[in-house]
C-alpha atoms as a PDB file:
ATOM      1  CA  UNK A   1     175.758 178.188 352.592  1.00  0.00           C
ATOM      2  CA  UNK A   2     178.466 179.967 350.345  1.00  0.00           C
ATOM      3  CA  UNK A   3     179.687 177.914 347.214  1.00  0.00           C
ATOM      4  CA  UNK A   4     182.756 177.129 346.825  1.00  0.00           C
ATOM      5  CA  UNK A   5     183.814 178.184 342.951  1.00  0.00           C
ATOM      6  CA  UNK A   6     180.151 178.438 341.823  1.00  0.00           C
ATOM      7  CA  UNK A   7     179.410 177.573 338.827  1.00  0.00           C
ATOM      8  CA  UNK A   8     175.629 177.972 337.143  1.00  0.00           C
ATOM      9  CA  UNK A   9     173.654 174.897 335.816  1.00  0.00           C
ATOM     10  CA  UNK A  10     170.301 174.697 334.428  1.00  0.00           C
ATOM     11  CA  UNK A  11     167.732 172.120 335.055  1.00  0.00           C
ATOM     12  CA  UNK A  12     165.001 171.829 332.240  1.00  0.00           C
ATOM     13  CA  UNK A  13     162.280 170.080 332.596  1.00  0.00           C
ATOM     14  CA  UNK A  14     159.828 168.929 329.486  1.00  0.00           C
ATOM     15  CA  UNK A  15     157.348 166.923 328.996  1.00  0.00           C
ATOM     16  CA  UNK A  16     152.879 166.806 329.711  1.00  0.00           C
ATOM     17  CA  UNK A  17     152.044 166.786 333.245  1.00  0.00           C
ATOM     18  CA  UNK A  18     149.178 163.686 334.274  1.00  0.00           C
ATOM     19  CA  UNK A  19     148.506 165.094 337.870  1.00  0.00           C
ATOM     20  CA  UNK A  20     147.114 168.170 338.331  1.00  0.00           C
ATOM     21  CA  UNK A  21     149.903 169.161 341.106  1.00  0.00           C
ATOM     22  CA  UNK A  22     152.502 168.855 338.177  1.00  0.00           C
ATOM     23  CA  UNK A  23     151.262 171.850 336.218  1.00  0.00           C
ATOM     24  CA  UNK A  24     153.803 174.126 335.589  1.00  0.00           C
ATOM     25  CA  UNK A  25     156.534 171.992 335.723  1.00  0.00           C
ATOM     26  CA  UNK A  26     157.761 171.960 332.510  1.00  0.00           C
ATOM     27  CA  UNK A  27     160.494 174.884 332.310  1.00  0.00           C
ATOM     28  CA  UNK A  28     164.288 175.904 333.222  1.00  0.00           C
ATOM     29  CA  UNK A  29     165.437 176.274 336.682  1.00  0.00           C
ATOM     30  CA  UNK A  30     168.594 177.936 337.542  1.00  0.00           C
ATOM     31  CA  UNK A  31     171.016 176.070 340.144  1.00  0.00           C
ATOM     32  CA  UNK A  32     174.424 177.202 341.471  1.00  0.00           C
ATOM     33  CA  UNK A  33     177.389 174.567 341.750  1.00  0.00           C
ATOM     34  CA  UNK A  34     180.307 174.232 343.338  1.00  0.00           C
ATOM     35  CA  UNK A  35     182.683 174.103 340.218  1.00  0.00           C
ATOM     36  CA  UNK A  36     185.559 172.153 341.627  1.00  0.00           C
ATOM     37  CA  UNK A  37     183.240 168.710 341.355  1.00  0.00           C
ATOM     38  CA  UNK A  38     183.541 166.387 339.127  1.00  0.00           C
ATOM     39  CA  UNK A  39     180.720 167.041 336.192  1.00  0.00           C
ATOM     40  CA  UNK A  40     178.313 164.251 336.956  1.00  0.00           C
ATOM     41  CA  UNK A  41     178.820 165.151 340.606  1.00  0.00           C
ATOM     42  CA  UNK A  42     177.989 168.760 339.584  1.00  0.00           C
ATOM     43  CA  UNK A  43     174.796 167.138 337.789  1.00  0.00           C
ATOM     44  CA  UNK A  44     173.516 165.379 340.981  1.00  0.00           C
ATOM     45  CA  UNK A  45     174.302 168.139 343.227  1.00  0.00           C
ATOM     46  CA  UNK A  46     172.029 170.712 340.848  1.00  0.00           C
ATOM     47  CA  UNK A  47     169.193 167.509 340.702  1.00  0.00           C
ATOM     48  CA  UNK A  48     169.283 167.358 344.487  1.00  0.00           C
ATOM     49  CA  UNK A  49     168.682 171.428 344.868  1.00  0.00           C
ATOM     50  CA  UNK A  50     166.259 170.805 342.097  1.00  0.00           C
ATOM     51  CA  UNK A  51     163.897 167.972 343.592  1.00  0.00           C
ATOM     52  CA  UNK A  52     164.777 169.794 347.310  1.00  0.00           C
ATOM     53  CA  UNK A  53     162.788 172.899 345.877  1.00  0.00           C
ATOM     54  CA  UNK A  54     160.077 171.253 343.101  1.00  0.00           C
ATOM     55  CA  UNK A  55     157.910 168.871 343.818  1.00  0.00           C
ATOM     56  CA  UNK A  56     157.106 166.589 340.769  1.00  0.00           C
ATOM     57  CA  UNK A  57     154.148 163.928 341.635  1.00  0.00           C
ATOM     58  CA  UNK A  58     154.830 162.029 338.166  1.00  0.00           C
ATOM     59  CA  UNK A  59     158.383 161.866 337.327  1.00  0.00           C
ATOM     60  CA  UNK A  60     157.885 159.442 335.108  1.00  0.00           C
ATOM     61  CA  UNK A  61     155.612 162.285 332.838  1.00  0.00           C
ATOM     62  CA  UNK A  62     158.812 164.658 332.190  1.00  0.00           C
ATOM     63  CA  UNK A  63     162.184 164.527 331.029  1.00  0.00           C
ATOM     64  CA  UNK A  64     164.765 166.191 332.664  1.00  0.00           C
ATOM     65  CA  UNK A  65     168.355 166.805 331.471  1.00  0.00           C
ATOM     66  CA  UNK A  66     171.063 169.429 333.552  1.00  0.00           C
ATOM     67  CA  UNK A  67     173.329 171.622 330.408  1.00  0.00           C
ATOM     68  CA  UNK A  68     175.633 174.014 331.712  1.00  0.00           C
ATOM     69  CA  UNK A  69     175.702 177.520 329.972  1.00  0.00           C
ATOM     70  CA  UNK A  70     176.521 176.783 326.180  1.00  0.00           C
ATOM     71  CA  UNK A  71     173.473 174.086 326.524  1.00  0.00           C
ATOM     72  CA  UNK A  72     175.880 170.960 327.256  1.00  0.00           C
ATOM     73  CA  UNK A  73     174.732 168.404 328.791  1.00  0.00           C
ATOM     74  CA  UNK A  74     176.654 167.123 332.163  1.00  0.00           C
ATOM     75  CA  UNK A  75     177.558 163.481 332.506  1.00  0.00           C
ATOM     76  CA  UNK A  76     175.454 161.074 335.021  1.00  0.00           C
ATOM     77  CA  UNK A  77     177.194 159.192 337.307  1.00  0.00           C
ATOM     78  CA  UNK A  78     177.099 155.305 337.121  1.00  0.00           C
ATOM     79  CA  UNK A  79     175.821 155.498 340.499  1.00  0.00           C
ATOM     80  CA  UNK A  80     174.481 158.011 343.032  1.00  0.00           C
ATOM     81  CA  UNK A  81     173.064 158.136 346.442  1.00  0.00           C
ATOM     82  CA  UNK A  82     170.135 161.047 346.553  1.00  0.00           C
ATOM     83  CA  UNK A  83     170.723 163.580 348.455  1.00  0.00           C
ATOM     84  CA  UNK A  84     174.275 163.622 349.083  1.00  0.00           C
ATOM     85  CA  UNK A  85     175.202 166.753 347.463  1.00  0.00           C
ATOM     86  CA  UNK A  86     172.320 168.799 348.209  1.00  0.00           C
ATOM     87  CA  UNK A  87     175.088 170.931 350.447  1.00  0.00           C
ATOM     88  CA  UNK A  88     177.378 171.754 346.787  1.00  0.00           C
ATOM     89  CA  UNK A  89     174.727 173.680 345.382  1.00  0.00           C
ATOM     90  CA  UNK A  90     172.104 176.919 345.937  1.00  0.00           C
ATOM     91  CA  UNK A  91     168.935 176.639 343.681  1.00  0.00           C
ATOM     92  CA  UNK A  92     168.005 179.762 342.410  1.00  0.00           C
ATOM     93  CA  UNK A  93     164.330 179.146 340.817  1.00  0.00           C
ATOM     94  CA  UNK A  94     162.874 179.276 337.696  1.00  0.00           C
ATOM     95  CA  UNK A  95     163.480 181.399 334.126  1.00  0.00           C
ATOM     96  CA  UNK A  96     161.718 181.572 331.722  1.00  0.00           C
ATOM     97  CA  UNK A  97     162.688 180.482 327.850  1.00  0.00           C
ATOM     98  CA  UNK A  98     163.803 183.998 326.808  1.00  0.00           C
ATOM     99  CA  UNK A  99     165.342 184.670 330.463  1.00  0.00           C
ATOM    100  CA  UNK A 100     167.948 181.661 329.760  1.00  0.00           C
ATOM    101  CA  UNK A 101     171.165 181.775 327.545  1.00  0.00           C
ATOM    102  CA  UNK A 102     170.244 180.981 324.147  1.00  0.00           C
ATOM    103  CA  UNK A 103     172.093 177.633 324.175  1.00  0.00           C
ATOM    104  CA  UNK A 104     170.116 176.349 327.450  1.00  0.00           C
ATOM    105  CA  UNK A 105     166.992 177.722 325.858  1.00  0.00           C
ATOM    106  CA  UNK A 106     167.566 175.274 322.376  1.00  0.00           C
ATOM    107  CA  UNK A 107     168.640 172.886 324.597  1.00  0.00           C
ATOM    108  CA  UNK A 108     165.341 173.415 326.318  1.00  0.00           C
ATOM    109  CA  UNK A 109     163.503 173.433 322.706  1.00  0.00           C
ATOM    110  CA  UNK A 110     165.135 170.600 321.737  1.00  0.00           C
ATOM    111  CA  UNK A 111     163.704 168.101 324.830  1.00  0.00           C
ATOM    112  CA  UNK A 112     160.184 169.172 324.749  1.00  0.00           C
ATOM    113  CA  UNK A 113     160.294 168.434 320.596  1.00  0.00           C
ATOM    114  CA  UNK A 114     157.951 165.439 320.618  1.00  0.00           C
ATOM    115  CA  UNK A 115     159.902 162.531 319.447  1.00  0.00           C
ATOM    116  CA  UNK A 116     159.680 161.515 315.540  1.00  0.00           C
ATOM    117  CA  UNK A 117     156.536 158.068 315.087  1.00  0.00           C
ATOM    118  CA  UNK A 118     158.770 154.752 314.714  1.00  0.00           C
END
């Protein structure tokens, strides 16, 4: 289905998979918007292509954030039924770190840095 005033989102994904299914995971994954939604609307329409197309067994074993081109994180909506706007947005698949603007790839970087030992 066409999309209306596309706009591109990435999806990364970081974090050590504990199933064996989950391997491979961990990356950037390109995901066409429609650009007239709201930004945390745009964020759950780009999840909803995301989970649609990757399978994650553990959730709980990644983080995942959605940036928009200069590595910005989009707001999340208070609440959110999922699914809903799986028709706003196209998935495109994965990239690799050197495939993805430079800001999306730091934002990347930045994730999957382990956390600093409180």
């Amino acid at each position: 289905m066409p999309i209306e005033n596309e706009k591109t989102l990435y999806v990364i994904v970081a974090g050590d998979h504990s199933e064996p299914e989950d391997e491979g995971v961990q990356g950037i994954y390109e995901v066409r918007v429609d650009g007239d939604l709201a930004d945390g609307q745009q964020r759950e329409a780009a999840l909803d292509q995301f989970h649609d197309h990757v399978g994650i067994e553990m959730l709980e074993d990644f983080l995942i954030d959605v940036v928009d081109a200069k590595g910005s994180s989009l707001d999340v909506l208070d609440s959110y039924e999922n699914g809903d706007l799986v028709d706003s947005a196209d998935y495109s698949g994965s990239m690799t770190e050197n495939e993805a603007p430079e800001p999306v790839a730091e934002a990347f970087r930045k994730l999957s840095a382990p956390s600093p030992a409180l």
